[in-house]
N, C-alpha and C. Protein backbone atom coordinates (compact mmCIF):
# COMPACT_ATOMS: atom_id res chain seq x y z
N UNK A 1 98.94 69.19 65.85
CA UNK A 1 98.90 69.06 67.30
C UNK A 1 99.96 68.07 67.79
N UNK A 2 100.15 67.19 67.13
CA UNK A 2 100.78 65.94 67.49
C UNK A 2 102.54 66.32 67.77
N UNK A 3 102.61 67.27 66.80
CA UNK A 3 103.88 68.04 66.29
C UNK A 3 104.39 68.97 67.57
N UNK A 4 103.42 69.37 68.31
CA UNK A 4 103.83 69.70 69.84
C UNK A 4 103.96 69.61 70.52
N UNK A 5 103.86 68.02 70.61
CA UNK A 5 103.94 66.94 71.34
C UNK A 5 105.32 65.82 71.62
N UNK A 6 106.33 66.42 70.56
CA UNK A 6 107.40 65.35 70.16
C UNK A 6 108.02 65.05 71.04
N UNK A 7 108.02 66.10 72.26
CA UNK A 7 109.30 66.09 73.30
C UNK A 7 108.80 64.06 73.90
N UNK A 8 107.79 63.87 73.70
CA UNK A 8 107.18 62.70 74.55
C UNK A 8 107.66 61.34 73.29
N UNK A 9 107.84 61.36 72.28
CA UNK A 9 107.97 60.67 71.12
C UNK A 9 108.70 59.78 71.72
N UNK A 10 108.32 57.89 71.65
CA UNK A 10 108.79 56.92 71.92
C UNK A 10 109.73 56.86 73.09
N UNK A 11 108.97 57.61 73.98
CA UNK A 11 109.63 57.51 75.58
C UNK A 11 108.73 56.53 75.66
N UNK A 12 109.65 55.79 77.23
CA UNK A 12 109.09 54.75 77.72
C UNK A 12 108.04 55.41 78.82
N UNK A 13 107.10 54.72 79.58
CA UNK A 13 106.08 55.59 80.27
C UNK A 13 105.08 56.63 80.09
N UNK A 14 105.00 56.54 78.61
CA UNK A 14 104.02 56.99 77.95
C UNK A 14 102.78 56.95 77.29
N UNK A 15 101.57 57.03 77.76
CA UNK A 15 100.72 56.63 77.08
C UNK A 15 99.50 57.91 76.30
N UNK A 16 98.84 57.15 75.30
CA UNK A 16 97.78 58.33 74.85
C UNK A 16 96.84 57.58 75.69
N UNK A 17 95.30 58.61 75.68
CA UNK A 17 93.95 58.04 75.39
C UNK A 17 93.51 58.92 74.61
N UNK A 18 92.50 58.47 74.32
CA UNK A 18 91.52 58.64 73.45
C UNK A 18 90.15 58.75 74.36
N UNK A 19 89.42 60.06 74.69
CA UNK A 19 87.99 60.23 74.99
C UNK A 19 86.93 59.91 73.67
N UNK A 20 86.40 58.70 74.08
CA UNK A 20 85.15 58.54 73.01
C UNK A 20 84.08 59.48 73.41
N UNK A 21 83.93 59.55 71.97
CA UNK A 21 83.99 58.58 71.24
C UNK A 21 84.77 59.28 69.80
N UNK A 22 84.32 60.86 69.79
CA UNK A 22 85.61 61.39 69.17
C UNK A 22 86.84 61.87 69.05
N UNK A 23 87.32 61.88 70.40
CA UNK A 23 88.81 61.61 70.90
C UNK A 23 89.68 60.45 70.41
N UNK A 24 88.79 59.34 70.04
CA UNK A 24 89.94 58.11 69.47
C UNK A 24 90.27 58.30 68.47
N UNK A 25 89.65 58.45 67.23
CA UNK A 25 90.51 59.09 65.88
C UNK A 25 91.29 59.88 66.23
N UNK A 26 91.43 60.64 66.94
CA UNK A 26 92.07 61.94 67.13
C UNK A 26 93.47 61.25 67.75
N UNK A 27 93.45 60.77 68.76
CA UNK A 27 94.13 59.93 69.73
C UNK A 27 95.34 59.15 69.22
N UNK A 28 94.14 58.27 68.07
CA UNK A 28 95.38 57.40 67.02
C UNK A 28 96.16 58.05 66.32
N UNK A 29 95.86 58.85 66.10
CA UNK A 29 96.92 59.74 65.04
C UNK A 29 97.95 60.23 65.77
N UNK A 30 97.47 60.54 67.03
CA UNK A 30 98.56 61.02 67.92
C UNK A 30 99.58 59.74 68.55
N UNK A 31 99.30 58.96 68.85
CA UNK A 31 99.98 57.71 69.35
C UNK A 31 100.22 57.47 68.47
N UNK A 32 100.32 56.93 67.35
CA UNK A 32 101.01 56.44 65.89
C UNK A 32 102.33 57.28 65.81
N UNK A 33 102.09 58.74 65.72
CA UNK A 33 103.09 59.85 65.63
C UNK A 33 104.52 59.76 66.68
N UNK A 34 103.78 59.71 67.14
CA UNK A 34 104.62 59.29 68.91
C UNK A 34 105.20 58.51 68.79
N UNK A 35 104.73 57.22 68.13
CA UNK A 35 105.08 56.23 68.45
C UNK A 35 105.11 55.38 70.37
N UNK A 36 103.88 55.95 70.92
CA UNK A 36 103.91 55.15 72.27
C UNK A 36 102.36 54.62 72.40
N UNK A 37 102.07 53.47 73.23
CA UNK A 37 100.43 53.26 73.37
C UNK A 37 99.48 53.95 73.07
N UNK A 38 98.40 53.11 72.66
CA UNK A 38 96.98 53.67 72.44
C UNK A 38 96.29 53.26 73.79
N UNK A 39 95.05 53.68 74.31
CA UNK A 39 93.43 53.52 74.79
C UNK A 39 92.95 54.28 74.61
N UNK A 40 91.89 53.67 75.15
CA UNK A 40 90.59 55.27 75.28
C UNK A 40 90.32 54.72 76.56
N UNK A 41 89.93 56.19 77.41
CA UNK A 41 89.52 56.51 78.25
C UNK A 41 87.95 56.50 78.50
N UNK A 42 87.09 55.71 79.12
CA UNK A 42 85.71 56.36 78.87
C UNK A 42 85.16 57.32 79.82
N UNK A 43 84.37 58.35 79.09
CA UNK A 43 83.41 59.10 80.05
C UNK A 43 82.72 59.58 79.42
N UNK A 44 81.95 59.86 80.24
CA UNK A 44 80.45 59.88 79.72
C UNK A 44 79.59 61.51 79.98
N UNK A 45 79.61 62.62 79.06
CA UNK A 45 78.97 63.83 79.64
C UNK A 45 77.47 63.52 80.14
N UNK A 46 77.36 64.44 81.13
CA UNK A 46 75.63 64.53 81.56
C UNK A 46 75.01 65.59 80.83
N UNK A 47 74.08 65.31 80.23
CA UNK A 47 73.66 65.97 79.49
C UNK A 47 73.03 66.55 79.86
N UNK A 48 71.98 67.88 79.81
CA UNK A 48 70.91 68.56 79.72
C UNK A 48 69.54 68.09 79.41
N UNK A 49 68.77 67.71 79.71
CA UNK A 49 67.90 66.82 79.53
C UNK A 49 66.88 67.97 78.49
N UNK A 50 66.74 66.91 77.50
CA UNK A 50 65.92 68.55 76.24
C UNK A 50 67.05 69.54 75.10
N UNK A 51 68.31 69.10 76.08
CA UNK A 51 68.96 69.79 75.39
C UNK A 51 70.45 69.03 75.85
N UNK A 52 70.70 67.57 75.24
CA UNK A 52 71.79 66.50 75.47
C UNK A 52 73.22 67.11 74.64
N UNK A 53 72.96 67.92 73.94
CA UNK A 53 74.58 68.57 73.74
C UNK A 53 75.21 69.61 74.91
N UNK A 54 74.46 69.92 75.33
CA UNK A 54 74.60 70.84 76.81
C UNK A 54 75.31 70.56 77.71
N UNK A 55 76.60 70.37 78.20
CA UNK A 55 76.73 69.51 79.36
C UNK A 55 76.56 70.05 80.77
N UNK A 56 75.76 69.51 81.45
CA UNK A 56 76.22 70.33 82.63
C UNK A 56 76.85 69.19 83.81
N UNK A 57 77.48 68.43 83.05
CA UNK A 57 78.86 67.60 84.60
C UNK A 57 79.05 66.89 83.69
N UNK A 58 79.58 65.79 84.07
CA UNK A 58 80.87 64.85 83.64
C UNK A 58 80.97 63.62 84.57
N UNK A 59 81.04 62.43 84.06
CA UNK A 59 81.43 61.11 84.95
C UNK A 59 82.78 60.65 84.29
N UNK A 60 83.06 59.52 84.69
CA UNK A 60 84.56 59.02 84.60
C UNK A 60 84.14 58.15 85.71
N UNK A 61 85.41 56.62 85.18
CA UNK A 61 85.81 55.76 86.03
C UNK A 61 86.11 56.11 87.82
N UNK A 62 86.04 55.10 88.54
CA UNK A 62 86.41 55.29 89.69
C UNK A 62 85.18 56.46 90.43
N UNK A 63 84.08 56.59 89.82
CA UNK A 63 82.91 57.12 90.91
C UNK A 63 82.82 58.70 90.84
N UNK A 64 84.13 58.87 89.39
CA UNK A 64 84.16 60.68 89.50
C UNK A 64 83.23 61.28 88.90
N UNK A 65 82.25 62.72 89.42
CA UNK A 65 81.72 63.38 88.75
C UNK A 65 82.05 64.65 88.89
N UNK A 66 81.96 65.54 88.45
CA UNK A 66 82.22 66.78 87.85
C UNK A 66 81.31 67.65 87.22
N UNK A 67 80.57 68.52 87.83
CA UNK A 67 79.59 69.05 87.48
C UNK A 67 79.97 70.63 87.19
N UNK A 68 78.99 71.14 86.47
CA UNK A 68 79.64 72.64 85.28
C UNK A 68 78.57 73.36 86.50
N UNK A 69 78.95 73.99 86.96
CA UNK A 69 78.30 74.78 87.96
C UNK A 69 78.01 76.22 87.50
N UNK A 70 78.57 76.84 86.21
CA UNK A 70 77.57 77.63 85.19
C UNK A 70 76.80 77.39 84.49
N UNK A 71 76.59 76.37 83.97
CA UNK A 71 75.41 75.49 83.45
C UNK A 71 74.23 75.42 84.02
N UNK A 72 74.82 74.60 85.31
CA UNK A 72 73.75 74.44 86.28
C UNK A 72 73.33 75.85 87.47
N UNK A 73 73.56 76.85 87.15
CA UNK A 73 73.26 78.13 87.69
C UNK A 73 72.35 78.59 86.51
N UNK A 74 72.45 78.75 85.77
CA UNK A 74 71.29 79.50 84.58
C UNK A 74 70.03 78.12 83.88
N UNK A 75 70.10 76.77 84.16
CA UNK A 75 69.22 75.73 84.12
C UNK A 75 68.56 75.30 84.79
N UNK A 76 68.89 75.67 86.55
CA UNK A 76 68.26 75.92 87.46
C UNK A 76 67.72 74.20 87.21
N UNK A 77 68.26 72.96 87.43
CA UNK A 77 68.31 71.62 87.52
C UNK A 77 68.72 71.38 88.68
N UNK A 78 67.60 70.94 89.11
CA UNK A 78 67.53 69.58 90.23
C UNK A 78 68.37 68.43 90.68
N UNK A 79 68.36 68.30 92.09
CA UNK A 79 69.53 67.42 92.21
C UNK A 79 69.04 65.88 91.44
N UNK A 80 67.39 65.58 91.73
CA UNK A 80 66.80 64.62 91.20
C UNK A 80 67.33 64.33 89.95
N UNK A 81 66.81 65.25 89.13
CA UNK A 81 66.99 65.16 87.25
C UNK A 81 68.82 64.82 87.47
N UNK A 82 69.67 65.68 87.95
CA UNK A 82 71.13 65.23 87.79
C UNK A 82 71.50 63.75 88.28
N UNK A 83 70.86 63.01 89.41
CA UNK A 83 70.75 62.12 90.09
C UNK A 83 70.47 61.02 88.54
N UNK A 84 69.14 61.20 88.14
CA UNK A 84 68.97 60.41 87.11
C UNK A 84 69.63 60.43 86.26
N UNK A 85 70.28 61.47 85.76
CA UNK A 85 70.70 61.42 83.90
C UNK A 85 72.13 60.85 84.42
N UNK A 86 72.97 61.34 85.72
CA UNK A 86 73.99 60.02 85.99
C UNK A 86 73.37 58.37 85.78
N UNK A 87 72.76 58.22 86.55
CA UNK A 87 72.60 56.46 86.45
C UNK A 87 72.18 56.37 85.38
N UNK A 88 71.79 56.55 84.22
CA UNK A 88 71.69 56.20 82.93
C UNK A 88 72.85 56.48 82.64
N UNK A 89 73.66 57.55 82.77
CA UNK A 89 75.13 57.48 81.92
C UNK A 89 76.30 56.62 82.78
N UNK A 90 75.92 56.41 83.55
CA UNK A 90 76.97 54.99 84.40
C UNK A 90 76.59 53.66 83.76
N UNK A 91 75.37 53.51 83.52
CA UNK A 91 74.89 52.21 83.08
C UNK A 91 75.73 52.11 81.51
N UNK A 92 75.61 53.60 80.93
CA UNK A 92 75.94 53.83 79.22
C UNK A 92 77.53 53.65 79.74
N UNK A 93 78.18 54.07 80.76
CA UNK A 93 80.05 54.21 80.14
C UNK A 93 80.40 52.74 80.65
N UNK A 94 79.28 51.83 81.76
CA UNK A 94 79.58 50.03 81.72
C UNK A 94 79.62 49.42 80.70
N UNK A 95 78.51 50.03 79.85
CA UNK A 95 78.62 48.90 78.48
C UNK A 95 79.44 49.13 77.81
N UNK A 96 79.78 50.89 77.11
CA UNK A 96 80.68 51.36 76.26
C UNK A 96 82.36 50.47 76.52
N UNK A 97 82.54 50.46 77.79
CA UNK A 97 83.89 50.01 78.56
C UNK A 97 84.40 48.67 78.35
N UNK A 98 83.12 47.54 78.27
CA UNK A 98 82.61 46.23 77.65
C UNK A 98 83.07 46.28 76.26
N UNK A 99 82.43 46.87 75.58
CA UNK A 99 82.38 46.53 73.94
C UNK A 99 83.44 47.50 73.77
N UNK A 100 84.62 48.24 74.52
CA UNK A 100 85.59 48.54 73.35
C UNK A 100 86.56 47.93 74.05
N UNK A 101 86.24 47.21 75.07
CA UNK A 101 88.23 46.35 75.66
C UNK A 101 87.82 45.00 74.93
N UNK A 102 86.96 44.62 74.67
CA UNK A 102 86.41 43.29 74.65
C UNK A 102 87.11 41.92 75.52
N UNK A 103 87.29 42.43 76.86
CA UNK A 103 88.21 41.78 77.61
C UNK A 103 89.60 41.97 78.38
N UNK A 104 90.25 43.11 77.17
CA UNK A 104 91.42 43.36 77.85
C UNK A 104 91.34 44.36 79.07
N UNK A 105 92.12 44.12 79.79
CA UNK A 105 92.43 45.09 80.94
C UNK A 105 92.45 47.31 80.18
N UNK A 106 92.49 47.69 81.21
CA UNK A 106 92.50 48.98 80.79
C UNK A 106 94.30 48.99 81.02
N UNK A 107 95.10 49.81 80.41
CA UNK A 107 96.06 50.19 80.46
C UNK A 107 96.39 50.66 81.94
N UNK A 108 97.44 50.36 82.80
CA UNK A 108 98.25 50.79 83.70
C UNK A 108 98.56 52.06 83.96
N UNK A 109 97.95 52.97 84.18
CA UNK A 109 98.70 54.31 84.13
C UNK A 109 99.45 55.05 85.69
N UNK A 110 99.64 54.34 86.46
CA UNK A 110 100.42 54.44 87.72
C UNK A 110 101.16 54.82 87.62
N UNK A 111 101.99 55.71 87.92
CA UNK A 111 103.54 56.12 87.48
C UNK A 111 103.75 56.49 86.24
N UNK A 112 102.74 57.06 85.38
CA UNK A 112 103.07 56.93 84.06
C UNK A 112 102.67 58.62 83.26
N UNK A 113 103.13 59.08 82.05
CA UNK A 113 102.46 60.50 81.61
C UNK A 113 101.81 59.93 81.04
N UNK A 114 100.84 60.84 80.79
CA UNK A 114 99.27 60.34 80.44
C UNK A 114 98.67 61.58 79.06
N UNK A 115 98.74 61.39 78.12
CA UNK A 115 98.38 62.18 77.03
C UNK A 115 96.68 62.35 76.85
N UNK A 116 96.04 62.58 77.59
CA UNK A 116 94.39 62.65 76.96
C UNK A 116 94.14 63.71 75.70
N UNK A 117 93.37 62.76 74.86
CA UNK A 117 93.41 63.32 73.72
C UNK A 117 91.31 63.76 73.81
N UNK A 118 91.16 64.59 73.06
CA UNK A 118 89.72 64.64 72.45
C UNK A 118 89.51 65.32 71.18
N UNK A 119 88.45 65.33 70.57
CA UNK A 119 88.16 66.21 69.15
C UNK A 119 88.54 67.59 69.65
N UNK A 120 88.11 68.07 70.91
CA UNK A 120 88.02 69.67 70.83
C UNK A 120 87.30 69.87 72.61
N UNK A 121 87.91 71.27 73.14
CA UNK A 121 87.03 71.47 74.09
C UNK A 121 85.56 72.73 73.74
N UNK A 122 84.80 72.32 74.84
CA UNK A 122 83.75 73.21 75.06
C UNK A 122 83.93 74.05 75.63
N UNK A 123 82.82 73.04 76.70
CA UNK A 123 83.21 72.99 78.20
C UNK A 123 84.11 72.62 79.20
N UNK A 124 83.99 71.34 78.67
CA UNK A 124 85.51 70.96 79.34
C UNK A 124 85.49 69.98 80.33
N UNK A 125 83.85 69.60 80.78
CA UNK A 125 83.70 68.63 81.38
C UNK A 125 83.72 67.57 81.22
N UNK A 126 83.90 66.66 80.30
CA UNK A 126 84.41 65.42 79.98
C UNK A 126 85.64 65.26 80.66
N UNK A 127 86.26 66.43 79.79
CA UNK A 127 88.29 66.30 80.26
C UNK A 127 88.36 66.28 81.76
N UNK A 128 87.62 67.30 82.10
CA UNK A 128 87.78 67.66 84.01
C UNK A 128 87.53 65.96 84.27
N UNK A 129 86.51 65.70 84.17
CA UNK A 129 85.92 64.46 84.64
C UNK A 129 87.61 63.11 84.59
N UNK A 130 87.46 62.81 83.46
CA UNK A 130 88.86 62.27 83.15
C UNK A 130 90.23 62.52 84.28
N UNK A 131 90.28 64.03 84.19
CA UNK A 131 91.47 64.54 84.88
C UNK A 131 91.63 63.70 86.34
N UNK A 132 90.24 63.92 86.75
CA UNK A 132 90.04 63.44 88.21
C UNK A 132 89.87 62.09 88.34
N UNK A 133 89.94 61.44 87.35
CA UNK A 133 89.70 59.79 87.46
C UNK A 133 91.21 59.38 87.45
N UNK A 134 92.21 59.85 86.47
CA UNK A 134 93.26 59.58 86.24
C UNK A 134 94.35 60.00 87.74
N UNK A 135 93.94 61.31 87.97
CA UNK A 135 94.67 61.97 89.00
C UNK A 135 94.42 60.21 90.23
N UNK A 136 92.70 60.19 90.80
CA UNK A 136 93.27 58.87 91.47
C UNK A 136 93.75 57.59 91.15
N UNK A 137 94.21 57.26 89.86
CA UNK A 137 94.73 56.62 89.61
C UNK A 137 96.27 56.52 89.25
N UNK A 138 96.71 57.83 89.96
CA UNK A 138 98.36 57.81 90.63
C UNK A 138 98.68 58.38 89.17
N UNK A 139 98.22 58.69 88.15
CA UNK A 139 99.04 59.38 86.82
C UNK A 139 100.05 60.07 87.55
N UNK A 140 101.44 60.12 86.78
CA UNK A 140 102.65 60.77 87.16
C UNK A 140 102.78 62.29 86.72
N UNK A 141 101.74 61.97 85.34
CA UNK A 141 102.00 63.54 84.73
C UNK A 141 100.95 63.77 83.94
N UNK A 142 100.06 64.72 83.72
CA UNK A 142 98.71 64.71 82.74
C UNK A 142 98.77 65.60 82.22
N UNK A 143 98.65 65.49 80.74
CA UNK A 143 98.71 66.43 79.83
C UNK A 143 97.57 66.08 78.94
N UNK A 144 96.68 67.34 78.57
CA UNK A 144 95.41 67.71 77.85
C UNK A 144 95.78 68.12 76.60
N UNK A 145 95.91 67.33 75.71
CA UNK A 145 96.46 67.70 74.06
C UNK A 145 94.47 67.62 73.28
N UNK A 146 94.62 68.87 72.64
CA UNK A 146 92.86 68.76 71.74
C UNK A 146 93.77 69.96 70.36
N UNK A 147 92.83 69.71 69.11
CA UNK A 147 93.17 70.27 68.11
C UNK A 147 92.59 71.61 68.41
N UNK A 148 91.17 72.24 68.78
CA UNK A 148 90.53 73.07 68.90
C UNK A 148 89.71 73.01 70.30
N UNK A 149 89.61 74.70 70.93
CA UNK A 149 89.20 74.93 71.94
C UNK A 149 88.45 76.16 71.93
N UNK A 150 88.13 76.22 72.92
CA UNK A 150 87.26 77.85 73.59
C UNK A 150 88.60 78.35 74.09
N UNK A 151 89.00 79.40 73.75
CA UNK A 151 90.40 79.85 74.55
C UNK A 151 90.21 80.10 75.86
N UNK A 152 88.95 80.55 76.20
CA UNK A 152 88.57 81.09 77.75
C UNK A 152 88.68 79.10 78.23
N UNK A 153 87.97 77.79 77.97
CA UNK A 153 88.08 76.77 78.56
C UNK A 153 89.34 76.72 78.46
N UNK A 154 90.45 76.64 77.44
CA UNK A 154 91.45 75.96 77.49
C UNK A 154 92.93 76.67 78.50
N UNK A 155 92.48 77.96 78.66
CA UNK A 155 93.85 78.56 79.28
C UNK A 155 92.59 78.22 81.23
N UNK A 156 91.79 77.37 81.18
CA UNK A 156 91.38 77.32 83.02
C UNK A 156 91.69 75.75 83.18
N UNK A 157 92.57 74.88 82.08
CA UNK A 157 93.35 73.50 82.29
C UNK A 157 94.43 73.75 82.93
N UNK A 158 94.95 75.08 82.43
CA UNK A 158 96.28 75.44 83.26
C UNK A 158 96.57 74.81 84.55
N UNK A 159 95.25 74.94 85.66
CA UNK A 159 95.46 75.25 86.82
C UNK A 159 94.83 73.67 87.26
N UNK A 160 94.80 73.09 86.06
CA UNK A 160 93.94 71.12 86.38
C UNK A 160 95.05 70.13 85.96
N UNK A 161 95.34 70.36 84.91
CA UNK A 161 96.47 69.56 83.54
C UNK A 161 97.78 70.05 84.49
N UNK A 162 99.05 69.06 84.14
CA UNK A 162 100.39 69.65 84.23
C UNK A 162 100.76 70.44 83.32
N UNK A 163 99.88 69.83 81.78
CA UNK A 163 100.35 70.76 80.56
C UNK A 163 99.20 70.60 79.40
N UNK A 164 99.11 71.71 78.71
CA UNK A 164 97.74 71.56 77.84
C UNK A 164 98.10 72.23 76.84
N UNK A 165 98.07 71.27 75.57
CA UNK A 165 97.94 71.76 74.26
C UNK A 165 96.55 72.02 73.75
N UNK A 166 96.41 73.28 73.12
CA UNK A 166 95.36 73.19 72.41
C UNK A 166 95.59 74.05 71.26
N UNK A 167 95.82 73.16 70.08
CA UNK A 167 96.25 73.58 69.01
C UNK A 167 95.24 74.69 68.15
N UNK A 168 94.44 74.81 68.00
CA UNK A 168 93.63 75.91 67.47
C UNK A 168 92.90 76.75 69.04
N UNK A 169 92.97 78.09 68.94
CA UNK A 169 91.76 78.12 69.82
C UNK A 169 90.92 79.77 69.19
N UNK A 170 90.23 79.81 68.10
CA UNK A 170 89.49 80.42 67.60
C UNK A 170 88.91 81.32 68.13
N UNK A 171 88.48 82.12 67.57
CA UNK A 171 87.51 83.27 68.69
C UNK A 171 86.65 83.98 67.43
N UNK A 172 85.29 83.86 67.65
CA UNK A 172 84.39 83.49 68.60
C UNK A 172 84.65 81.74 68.14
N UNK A 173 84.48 81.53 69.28
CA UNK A 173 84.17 79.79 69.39
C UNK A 173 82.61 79.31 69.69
N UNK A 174 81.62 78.85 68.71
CA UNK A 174 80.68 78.37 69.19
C UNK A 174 80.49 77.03 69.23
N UNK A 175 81.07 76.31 68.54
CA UNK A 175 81.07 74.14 68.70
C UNK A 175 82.22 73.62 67.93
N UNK A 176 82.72 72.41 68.48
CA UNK A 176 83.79 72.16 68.22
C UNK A 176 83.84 71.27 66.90
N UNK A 177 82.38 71.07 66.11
CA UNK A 177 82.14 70.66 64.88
C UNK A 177 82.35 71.68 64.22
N UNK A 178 82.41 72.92 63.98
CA UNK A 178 82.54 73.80 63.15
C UNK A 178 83.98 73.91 62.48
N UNK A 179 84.62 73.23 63.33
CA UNK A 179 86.09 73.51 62.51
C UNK A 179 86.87 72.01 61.94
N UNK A 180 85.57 71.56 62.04
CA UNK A 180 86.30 70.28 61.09
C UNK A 180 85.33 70.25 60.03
N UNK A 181 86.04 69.33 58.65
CA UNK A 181 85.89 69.62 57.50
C UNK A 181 84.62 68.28 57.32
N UNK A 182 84.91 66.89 58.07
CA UNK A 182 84.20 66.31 58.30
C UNK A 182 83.97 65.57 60.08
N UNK A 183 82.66 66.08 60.69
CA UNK A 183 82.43 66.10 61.89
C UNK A 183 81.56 64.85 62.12
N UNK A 184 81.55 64.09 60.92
CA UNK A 184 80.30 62.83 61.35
C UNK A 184 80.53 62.09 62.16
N UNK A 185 79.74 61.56 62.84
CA UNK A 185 79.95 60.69 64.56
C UNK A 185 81.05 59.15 64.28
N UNK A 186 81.44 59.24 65.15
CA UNK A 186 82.12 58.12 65.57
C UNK A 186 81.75 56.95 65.93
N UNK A 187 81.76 55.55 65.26
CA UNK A 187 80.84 54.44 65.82
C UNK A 187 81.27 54.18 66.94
N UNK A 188 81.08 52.81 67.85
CA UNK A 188 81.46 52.15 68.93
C UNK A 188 82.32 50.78 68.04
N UNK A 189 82.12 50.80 66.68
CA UNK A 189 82.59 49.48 65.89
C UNK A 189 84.13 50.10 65.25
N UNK A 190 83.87 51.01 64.90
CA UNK A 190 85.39 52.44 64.52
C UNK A 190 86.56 52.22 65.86
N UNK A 191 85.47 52.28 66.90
CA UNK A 191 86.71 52.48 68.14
C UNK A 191 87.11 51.41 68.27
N UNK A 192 86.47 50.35 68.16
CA UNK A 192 87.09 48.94 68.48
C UNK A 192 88.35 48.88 67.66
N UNK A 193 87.73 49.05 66.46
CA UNK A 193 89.13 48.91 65.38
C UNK A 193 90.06 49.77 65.33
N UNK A 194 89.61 50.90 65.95
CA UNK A 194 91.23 51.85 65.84
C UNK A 194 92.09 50.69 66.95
N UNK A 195 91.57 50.72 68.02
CA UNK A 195 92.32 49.47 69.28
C UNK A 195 92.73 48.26 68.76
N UNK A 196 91.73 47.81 68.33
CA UNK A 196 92.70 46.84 67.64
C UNK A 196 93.69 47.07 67.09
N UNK A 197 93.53 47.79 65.76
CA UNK A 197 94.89 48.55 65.29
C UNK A 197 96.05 48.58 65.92
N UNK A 198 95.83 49.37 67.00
CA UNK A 198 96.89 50.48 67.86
C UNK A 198 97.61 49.17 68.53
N UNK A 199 97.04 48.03 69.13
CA UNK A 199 97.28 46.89 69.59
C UNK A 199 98.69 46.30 68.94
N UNK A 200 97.75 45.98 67.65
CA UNK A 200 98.79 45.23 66.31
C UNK A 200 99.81 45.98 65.99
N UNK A 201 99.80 47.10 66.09
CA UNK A 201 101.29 48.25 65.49
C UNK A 201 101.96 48.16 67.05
N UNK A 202 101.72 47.99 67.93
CA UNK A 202 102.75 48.38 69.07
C UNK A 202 103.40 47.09 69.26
């Protein structure tokens, strides 16, 4: 993936993120390659309540949500229940945001291309969510780089992203763990240290 990415390689005004919590492995490898900045981005999916791999919306910095409005047409969910499972996941992407800057500022992205990285799309609401946090935060250029996708999610970035890689996109696609060899979760102690890392090498 990273490899389709070169045109961006150690330009100035460039940055990755990384969507946690499995977007940052993914992320580092890509910023290392590059050779330009690391972060992660946080956001937080809304889950399905009963069924938390489900997403039906998306939060992000700056107050954005993003809700899957096919999801929520066949789940037939309440504005209440959506109302709640946000303020628990606002409360979850305050702390997450805490324990992986441990202080530092978030990266500048004003004027800047913006690489969002993740394990893989679904749905796609995380990324949407992201898109729209970054978009008000003046990004110059946004590009959606993921190793594996739903081809039907990844060719409807077209019309969100300036530009979207998605290096595998399989068919049938049913989860974006299936095509990795090892899919085990990502700590909150992993992400710190990839940042740190990414910190110390730049």
């Amino acid at each position: 993936m990273a490899g389709k990415l070169t045109d961006h390689a150690g330009r100035e005004g460039v940055i990755v993120l990384g969507l946690p919590r499995g977007g940052v492995p993914v992320a580092y490898e890509v910023a290392a390659k590059l050779g330009v900045p690391l972060d992660v981005f946080t956001v937080r999916k809304l889950g399905v309540p009963g069924h938390e791999e489900l997403a039906m919306g998306a939060i992000a910095p700056g107050g954005v949500r993003v809700l899957n409005t096919e999801v929520l047409g066949y789940q037939r969910i309440t504005d209440d229940v959506i109302e709640r499972v946000a303020e628990i996941e606002t409360a979850e992407l305050a702390r997450r945001e805490a324990l992986y800057r441990s202080g530092r500022a978030p990266v500048d992205v004003d004027g800047k291309t913006v690489i969002v990285v993740d394990d893989g799309l679904a749905t796609g609401s995380t990324m949407r969510a992201a898109i729209g946090a970054l978009r008000q935060m003046n990004a110059a250029r946004i590009i959606v780089a993921v190793p594996v996708a739903a081809k039907q999610v990844c060719e409807s970035f077209a019309h969100v992203a300036d530009e979207i890689v998605c290096d595998q996109t399989p068919d049938p696609f049913y989860a974006v763990g299936m095509f990795y060899e090892d899919f085990s979760s990502t700590s909150d102690e992993e992400i710190h240290d990839l940042l740190e890392r990414a910190g110390g090498r730049s």
